[in-house]
C-alpha atoms as a PDB file:
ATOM      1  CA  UNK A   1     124.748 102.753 122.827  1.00  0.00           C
ATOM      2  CA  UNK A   2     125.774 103.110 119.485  1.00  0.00           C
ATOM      3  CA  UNK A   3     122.978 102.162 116.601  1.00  0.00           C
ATOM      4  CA  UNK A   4     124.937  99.253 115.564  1.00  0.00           C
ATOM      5  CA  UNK A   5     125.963  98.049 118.792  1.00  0.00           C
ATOM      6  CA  UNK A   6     123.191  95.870 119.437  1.00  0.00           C
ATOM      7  CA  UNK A   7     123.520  94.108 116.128  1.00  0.00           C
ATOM      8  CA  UNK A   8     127.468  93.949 116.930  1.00  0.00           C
ATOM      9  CA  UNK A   9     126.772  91.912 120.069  1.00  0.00           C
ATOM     10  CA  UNK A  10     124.794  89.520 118.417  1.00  0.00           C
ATOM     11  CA  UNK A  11     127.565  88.740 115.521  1.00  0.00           C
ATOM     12  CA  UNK A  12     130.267  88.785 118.665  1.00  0.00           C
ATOM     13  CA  UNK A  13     128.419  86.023 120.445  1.00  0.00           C
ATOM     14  CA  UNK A  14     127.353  84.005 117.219  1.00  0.00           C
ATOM     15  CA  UNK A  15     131.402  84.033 116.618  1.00  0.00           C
ATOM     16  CA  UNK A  16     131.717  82.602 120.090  1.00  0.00           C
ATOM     17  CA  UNK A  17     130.367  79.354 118.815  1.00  0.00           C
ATOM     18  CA  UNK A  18     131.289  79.702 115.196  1.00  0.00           C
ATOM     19  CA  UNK A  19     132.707  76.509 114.642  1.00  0.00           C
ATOM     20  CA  UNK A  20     130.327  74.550 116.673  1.00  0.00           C
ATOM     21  CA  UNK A  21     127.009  76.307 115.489  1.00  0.00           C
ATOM     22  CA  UNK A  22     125.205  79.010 114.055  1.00  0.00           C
ATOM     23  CA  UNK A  23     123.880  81.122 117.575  1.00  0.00           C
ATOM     24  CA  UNK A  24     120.396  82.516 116.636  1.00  0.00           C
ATOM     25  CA  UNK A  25     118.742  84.619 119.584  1.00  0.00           C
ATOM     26  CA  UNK A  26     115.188  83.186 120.901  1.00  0.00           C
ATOM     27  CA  UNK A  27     112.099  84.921 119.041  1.00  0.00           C
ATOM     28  CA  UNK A  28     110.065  86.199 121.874  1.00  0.00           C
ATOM     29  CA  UNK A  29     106.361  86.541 122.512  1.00  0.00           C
ATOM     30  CA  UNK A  30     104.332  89.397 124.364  1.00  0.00           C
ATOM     31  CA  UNK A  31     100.895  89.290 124.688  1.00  0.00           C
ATOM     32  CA  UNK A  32     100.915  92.866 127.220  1.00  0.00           C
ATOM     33  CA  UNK A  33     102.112  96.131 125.689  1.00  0.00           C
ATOM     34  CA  UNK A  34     103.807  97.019 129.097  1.00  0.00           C
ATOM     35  CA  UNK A  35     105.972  94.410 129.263  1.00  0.00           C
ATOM     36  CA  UNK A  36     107.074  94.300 125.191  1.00  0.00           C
ATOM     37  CA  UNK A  37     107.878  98.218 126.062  1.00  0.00           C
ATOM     38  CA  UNK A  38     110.477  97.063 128.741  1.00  0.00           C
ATOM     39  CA  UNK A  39     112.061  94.925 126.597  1.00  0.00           C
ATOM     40  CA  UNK A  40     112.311  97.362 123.988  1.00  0.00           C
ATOM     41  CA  UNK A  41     114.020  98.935 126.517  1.00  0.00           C
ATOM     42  CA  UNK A  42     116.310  96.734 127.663  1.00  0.00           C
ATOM     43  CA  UNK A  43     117.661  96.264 124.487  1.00  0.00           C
ATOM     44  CA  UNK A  44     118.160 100.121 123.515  1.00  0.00           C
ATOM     45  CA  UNK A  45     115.286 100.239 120.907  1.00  0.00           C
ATOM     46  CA  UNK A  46     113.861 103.084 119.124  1.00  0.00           C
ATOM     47  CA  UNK A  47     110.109 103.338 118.576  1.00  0.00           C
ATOM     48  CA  UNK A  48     107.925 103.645 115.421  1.00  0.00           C
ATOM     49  CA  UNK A  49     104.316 103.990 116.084  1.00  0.00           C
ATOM     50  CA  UNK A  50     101.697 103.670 113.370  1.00  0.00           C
ATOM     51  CA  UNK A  51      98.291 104.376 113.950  1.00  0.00           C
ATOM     52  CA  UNK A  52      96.759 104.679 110.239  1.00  0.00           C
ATOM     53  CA  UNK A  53      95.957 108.021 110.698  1.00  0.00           C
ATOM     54  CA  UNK A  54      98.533 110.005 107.977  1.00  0.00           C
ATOM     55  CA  UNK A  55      97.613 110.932 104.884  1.00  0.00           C
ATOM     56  CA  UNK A  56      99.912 108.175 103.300  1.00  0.00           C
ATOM     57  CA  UNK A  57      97.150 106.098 103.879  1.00  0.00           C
ATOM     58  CA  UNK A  58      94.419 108.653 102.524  1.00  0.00           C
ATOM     59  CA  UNK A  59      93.905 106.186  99.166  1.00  0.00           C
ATOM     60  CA  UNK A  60      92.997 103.089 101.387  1.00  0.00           C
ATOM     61  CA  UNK A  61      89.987 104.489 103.388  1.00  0.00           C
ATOM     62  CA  UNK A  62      86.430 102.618 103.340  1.00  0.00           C
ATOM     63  CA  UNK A  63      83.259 102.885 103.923  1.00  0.00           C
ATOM     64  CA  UNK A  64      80.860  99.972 103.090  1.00  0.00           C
ATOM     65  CA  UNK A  65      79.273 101.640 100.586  1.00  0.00           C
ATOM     66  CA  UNK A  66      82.444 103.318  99.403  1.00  0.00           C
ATOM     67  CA  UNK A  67      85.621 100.290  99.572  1.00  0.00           C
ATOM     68  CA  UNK A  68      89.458 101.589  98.846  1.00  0.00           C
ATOM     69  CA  UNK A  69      92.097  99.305  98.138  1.00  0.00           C
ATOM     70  CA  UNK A  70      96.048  99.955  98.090  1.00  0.00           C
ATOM     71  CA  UNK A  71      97.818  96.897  97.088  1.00  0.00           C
ATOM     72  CA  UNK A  72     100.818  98.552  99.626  1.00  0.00           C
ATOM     73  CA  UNK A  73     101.639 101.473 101.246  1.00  0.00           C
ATOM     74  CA  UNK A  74     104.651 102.578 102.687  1.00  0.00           C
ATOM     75  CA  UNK A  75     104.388 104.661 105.481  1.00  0.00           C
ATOM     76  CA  UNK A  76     107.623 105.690 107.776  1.00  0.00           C
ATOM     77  CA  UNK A  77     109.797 103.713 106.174  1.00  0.00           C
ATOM     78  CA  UNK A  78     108.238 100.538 106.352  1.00  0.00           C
ATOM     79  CA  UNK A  79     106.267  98.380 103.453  1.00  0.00           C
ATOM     80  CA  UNK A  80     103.074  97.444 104.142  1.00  0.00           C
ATOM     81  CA  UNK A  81     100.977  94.881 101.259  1.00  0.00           C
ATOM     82  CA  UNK A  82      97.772  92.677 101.239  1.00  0.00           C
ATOM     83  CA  UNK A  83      99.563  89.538 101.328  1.00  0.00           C
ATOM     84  CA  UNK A  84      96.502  86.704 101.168  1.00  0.00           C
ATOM     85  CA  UNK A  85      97.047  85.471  97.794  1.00  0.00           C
ATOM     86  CA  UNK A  86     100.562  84.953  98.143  1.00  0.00           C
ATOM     87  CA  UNK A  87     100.249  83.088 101.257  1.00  0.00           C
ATOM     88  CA  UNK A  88      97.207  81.001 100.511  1.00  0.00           C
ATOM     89  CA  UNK A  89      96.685  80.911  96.243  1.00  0.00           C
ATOM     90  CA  UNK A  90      93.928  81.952  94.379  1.00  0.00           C
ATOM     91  CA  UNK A  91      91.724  79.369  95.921  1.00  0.00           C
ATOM     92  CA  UNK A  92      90.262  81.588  98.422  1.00  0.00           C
ATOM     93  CA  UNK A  93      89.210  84.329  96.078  1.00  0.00           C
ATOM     94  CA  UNK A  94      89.184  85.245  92.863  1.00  0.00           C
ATOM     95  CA  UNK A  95      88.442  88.775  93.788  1.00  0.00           C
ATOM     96  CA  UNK A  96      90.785  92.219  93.951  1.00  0.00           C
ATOM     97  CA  UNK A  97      91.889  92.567  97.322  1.00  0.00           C
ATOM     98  CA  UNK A  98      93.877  95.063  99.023  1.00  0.00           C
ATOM     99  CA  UNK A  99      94.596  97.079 102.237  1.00  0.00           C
ATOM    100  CA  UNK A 100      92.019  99.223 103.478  1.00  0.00           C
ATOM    101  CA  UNK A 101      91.792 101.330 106.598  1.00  0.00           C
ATOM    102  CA  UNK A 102      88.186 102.198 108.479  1.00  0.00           C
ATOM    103  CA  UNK A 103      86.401 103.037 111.575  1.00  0.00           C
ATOM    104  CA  UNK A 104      85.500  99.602 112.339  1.00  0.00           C
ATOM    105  CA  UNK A 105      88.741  98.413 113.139  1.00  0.00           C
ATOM    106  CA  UNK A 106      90.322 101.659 114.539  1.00  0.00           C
ATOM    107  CA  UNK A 107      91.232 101.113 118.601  1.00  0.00           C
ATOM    108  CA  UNK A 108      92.151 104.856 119.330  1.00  0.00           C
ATOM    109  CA  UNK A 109      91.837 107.950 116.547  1.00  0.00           C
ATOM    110  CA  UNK A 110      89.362 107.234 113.514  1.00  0.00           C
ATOM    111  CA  UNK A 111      91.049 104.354 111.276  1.00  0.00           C
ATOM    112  CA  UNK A 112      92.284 100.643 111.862  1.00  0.00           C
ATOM    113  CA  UNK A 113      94.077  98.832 109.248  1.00  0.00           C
ATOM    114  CA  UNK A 114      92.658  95.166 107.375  1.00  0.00           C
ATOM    115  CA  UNK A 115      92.982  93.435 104.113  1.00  0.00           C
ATOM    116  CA  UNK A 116      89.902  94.132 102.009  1.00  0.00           C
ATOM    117  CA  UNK A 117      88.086  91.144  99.493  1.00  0.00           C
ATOM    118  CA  UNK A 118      85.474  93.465  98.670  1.00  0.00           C
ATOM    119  CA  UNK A 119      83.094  91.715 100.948  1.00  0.00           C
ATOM    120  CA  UNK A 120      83.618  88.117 101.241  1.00  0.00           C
ATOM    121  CA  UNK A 121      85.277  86.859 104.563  1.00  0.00           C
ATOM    122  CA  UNK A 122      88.296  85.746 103.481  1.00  0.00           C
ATOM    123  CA  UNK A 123      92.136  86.178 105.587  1.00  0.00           C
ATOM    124  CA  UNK A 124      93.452  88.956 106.972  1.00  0.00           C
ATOM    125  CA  UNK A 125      97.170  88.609 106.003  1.00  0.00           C
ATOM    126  CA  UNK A 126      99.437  91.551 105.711  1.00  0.00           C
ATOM    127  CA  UNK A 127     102.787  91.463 105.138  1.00  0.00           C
ATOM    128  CA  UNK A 128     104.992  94.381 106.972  1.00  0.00           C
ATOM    129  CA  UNK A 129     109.324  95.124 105.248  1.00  0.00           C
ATOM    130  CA  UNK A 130     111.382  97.343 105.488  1.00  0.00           C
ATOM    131  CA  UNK A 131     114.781  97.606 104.182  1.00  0.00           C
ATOM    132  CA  UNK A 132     116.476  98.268 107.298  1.00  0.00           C
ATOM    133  CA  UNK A 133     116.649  95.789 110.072  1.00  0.00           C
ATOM    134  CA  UNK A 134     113.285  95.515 112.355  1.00  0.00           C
ATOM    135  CA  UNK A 135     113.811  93.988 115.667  1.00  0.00           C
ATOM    136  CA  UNK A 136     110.076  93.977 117.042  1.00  0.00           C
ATOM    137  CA  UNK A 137     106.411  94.153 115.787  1.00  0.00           C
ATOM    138  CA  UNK A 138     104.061  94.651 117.659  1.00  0.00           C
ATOM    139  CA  UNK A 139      99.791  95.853 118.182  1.00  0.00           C
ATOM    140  CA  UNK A 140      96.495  95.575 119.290  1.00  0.00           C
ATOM    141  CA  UNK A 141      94.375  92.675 117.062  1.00  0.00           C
ATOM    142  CA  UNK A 142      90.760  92.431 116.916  1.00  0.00           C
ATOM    143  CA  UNK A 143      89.603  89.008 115.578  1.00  0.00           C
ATOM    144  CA  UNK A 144      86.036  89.351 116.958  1.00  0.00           C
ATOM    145  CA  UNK A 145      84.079  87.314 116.147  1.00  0.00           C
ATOM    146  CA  UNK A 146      86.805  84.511 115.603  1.00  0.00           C
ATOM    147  CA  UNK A 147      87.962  84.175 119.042  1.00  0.00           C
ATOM    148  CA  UNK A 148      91.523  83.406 117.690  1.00  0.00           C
ATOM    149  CA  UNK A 149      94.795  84.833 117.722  1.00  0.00           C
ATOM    150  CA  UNK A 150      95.976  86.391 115.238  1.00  0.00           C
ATOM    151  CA  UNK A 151     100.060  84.565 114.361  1.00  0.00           C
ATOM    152  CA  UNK A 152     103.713  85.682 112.367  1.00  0.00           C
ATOM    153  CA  UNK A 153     104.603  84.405 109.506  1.00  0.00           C
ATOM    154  CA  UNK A 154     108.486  84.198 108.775  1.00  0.00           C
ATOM    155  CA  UNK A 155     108.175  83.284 105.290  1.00  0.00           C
ATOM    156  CA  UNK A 156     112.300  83.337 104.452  1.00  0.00           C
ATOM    157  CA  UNK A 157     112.972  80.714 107.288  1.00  0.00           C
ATOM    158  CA  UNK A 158     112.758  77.141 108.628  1.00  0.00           C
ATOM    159  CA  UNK A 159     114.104  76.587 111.773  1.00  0.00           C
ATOM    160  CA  UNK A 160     111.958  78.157 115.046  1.00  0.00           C
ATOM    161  CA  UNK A 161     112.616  78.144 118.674  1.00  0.00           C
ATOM    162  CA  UNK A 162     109.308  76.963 121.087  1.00  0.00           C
ATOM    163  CA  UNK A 163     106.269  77.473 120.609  1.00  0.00           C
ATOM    164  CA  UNK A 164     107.585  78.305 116.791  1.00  0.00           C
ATOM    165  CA  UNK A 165     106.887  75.565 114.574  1.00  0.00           C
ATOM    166  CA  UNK A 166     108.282  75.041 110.921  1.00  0.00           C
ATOM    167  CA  UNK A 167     105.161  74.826 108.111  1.00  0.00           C
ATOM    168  CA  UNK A 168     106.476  73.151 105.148  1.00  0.00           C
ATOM    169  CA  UNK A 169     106.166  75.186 101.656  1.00  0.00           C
ATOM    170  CA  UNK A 170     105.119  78.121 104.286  1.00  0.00           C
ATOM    171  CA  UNK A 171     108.036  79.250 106.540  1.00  0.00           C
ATOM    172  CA  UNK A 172     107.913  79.439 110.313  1.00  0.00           C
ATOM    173  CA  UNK A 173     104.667  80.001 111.917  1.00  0.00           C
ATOM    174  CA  UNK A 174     104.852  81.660 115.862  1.00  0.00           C
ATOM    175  CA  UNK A 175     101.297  81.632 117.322  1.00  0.00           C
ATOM    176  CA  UNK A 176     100.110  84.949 119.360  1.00  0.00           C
ATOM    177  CA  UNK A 177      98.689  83.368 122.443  1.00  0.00           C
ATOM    178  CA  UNK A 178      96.036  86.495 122.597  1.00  0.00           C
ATOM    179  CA  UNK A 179      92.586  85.496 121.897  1.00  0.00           C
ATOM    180  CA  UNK A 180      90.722  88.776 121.183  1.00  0.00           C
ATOM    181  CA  UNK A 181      87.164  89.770 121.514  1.00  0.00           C
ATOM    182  CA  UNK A 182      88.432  93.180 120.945  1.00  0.00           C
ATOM    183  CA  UNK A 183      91.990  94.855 120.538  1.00  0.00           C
ATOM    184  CA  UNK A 184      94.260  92.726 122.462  1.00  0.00           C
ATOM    185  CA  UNK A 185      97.764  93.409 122.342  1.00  0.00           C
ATOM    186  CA  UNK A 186     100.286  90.980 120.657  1.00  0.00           C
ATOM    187  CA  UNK A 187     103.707  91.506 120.281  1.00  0.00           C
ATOM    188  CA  UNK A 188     107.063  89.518 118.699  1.00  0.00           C
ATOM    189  CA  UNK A 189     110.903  90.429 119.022  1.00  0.00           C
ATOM    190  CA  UNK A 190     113.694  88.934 117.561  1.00  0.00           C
ATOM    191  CA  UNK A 191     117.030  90.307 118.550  1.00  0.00           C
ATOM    192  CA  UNK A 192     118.489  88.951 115.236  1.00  0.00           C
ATOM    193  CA  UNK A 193     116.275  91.206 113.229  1.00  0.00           C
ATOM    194  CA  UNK A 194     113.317  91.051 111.018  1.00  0.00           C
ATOM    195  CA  UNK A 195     113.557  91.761 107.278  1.00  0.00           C
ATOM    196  CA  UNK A 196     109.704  90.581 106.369  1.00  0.00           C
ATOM    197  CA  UNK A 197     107.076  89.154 108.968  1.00  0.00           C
ATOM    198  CA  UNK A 198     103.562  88.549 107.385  1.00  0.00           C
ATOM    199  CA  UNK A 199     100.433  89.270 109.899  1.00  0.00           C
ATOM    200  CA  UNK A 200      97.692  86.371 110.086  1.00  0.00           C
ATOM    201  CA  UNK A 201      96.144  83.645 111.690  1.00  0.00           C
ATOM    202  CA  UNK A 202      97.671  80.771 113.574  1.00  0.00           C
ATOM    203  CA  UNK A 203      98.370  78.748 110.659  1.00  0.00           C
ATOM    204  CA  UNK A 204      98.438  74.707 110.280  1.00  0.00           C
ATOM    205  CA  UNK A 205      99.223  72.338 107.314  1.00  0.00           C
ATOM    206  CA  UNK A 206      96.253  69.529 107.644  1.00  0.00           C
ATOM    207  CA  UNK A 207      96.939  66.408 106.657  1.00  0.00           C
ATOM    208  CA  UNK A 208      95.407  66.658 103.022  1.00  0.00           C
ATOM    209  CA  UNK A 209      98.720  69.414 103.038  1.00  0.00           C
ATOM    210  CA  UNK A 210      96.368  72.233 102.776  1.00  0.00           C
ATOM    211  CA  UNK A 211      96.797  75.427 104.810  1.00  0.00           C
ATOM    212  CA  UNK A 212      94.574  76.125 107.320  1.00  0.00           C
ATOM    213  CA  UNK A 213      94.016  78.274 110.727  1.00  0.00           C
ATOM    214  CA  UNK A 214      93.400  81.940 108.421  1.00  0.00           C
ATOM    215  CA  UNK A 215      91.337  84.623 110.647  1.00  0.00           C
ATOM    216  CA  UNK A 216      89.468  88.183 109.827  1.00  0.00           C
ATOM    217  CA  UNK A 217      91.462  90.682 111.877  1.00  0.00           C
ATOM    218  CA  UNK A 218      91.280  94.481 111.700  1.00  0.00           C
ATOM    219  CA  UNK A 219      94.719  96.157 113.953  1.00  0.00           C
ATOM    220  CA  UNK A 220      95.417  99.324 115.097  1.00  0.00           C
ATOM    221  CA  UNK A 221      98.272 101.128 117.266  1.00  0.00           C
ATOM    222  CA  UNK A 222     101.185  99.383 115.962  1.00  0.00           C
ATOM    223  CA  UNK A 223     104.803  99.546 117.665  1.00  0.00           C
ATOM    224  CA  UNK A 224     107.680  98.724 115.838  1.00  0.00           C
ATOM    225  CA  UNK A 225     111.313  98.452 117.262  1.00  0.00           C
ATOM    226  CA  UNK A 226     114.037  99.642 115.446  1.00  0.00           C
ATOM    227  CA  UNK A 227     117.761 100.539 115.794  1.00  0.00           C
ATOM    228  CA  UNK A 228     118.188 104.079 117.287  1.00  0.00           C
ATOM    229  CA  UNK A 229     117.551 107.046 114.868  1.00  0.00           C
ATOM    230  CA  UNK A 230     120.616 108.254 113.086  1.00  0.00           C
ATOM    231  CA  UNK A 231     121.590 111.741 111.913  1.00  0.00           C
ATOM    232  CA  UNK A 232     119.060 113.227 109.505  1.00  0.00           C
ATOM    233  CA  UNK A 233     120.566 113.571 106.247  1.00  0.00           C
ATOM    234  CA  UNK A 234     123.485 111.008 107.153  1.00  0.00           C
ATOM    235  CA  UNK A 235     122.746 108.663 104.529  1.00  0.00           C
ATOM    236  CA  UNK A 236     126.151 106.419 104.548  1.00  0.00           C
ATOM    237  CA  UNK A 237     126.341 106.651 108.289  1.00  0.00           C
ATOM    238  CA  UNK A 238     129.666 108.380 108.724  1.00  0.00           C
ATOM    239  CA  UNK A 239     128.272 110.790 111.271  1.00  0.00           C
ATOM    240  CA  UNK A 240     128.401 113.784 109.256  1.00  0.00           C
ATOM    241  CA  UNK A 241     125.907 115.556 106.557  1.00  0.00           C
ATOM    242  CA  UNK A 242     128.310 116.101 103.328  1.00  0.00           C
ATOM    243  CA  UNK A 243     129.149 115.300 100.184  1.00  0.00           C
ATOM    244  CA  UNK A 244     128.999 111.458 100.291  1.00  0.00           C
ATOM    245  CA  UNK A 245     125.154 111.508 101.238  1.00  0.00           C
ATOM    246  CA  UNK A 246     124.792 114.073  98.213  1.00  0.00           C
ATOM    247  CA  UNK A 247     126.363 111.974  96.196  1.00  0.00           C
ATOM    248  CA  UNK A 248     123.960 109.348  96.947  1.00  0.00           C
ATOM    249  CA  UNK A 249     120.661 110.927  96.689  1.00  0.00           C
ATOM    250  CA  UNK A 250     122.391 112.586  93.086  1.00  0.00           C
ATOM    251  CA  UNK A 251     123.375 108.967  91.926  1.00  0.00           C
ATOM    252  CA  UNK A 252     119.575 107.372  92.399  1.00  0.00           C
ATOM    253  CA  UNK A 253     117.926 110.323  91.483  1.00  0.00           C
ATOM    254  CA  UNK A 254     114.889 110.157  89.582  1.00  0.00           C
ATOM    255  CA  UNK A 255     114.402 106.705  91.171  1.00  0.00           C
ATOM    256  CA  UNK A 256     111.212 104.753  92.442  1.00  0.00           C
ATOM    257  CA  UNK A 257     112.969 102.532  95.154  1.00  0.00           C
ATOM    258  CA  UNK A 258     110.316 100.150  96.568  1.00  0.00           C
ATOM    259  CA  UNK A 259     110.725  99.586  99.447  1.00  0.00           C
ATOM    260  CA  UNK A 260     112.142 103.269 100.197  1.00  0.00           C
ATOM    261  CA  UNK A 261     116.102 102.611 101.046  1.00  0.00           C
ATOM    262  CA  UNK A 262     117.325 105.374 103.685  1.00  0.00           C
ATOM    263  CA  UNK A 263     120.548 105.384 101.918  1.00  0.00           C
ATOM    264  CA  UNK A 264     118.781 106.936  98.851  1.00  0.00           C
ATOM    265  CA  UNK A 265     115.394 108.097  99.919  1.00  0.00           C
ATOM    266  CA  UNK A 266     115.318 109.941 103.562  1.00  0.00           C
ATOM    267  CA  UNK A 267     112.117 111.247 102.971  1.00  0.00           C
ATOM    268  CA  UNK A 268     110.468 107.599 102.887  1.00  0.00           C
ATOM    269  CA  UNK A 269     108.208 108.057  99.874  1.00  0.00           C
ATOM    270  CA  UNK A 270     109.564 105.481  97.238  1.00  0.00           C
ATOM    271  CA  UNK A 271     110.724 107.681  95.499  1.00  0.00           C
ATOM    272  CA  UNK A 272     114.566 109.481  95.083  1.00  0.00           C
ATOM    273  CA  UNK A 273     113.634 113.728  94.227  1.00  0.00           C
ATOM    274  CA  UNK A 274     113.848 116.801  95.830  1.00  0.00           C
ATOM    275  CA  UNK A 275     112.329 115.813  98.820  1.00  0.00           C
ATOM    276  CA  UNK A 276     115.195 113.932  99.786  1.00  0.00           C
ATOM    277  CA  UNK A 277     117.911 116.583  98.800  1.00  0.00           C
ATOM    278  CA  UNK A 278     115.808 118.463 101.407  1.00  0.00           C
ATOM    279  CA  UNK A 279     116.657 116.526 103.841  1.00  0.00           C
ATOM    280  CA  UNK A 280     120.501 116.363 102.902  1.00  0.00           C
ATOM    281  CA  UNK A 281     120.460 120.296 102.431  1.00  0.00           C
ATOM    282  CA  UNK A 282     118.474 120.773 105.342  1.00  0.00           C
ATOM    283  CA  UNK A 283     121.022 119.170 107.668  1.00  0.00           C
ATOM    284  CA  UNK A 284     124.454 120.394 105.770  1.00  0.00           C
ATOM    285  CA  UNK A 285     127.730 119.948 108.032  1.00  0.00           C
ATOM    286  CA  UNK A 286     125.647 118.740 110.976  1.00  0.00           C
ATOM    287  CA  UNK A 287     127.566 116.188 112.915  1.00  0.00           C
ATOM    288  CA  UNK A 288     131.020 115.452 113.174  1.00  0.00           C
ATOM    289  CA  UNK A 289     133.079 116.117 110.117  1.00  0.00           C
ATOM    290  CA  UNK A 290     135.333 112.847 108.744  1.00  0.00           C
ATOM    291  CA  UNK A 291     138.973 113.154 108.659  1.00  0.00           C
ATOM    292  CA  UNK A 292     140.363 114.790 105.647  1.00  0.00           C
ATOM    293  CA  UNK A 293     140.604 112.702 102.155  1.00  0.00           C
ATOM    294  CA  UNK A 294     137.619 110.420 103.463  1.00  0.00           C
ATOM    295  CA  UNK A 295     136.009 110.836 100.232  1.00  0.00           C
ATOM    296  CA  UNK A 296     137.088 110.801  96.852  1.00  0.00           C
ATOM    297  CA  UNK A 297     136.520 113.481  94.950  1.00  0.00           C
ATOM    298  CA  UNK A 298     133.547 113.045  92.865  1.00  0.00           C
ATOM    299  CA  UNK A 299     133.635 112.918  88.577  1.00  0.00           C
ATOM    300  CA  UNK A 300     132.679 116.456  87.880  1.00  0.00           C
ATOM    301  CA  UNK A 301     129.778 115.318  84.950  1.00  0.00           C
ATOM    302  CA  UNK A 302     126.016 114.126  85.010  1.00  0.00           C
ATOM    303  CA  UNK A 303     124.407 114.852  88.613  1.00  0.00           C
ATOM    304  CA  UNK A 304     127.300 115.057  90.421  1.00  0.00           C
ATOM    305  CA  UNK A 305     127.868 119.060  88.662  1.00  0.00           C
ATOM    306  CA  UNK A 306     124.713 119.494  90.399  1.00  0.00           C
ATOM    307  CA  UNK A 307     125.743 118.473  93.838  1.00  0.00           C
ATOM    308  CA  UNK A 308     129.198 120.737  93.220  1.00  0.00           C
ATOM    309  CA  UNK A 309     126.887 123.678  92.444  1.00  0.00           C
ATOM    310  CA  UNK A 310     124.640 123.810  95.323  1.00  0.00           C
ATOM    311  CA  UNK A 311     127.944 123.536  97.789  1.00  0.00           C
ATOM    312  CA  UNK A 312     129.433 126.174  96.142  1.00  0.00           C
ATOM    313  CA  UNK A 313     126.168 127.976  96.678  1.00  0.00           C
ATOM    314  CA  UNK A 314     125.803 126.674 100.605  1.00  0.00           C
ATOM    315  CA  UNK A 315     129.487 127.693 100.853  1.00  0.00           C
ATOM    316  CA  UNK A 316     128.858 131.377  99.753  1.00  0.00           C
ATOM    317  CA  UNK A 317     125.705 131.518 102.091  1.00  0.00           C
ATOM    318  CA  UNK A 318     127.433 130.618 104.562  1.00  0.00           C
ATOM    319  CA  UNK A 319     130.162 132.972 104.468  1.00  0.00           C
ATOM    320  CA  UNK A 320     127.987 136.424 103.699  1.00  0.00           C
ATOM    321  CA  UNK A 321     129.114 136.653  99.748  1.00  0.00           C
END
């Protein structure tokens, strides 16, 4: 299937009933790892697995004696950021907080992923982005000694399908059904796709209209689903390695893009430089070229005499000169 398709089936059928109403595909809750894996695939997903273990994450390890704190990281593409004090105000603490990764929490290899408050139990929330659609989140929770589940968070939205429910202020809440003493697995899809999803407990509004239903969690072994992995280097998706993606790593360049954009910034680290003309250069004329006078061709001043330069260079190479 084509990496698009998926997301093309979903507009088709929402056209079906265009003029009746807006089709949104059920939100779906797994609370076994074996059977979210079948449905990612069924639907023709790609995997991204994050276990905490790179060296992206090398400024958020802790000790007790030694805490680290990253306000966010962004590790394969995806954003993550200690989200408490957006979600529940200063009220809860007054203290620097952050993402930290340590043994405690770890499930398999040496580190697990929580929000740290220096010490004083407040709520795990973490907030996971990415600029590119994601269509599942899922991992393996430890809330002991809670006893709870840990919940999503759809901050940008207000309607929910069962057992969703709509917190005013908040966004839509979906519980995990998984009460862990442990790592239990829970896992969410959404065929629509997800642009932000924050981690947490299974939240409540009381009737005083305060927030309620937060949890410590530590996580580990995380499995995203995402749209199958394009050509390396194919930055506007044309199928081919050329002069448009060039042109776009030339025209950001010098950039901090938080969170990284793939269009710009291939190499994922925020940030639009040489590592990302790697990637272009790396993969030159791989794919399947466009048809002639697909592209313009490009001003010759600034960045772009740059971009000229090295394919007159790769052109040279490549014919023995």
């Amino acid at each position: 299937m084509k990496p698009w398709s998926m997301l093309s089936k979903v507009v088709a059928l929402s056209f079906v009933g265009l003029f009746i109403t807006q089709v949104e595909a059920a939100v779906e809750r797994y609370k076994t790892e074996a059977g979210y894996l079948a449905r990612l695939t069924e639907l023709e997903l790609d995997t991204v697995l994050e276990g905490f273990e790179s060296a992206v994450w090398d400024g958020t390890r802790s000790t007790i004696v030694n805490p680290a704190l990253e306000s966010s990281v962004i590790s394969q593409g995806i954003l993550w950021e200690a989200a408490a004090k957006d979600v529940w105000g200063s009220q809860y603490s007054n203290r620097q907080h952050g993402l930290s990764t340590n043994t405690n929490w770890a499930r398999s290899g040496t580190y697990g992923v929580y929000e740290n408050h220096l010490g004083e139990p407040y709520p795990t929330t973490i907030r996971v982005s990415s600029p590119t659609p994601i269509f599942a989140v899922g991992g393996w929770f430890n809330t002991n000694p809670d006893l709870q589940s840990v919940g999503f968070l759809f901050e940008d939205r207000t309607t929910a399908n069962d057992p969703g429910y709509f917190l005013p202020g908040f966004g839509v809440m979906y519980p995990g059904d998984n009460p862990s003493v442990g790592h239990e697995f829970v896992g969410i899809i959404d065929p629509d796709g997800i642009s932000s999803v924050v981690l947490t407990g299974t939240l409540e509004v009381n009737e005083e209209g305060v927030l309620e239903g937060g949890t410590i969690f530590g996580a580990d072994d995380f499995i995203f689903g995402v749209l199958p992995a394009t050509l390396p280097g194919d930055l506007d998706g044309d199928g081919f390695v050329g002069i448009g993606d060039l042109n776009l790593v030339l025209g950001a360049w010098n950039q901090s893009v938080p969170p990284a954009d793939p269009t710009t910034d291939p190499s994922g680290d925020g940030f639009v430089g040489i590592d990302d003309l790697n990637v272009v250069l790396g993969n030159w004329n791989t794919g399947t070229p466009p048809p002639p006078g697909a592209y313009p061709i490009p001003e010759p001043t600034g960045l772009s005499l740059i971009g000229i330069g090295v394919i007159i260079f790769l052109s040279k190479t490549s014919r023995g000169y």
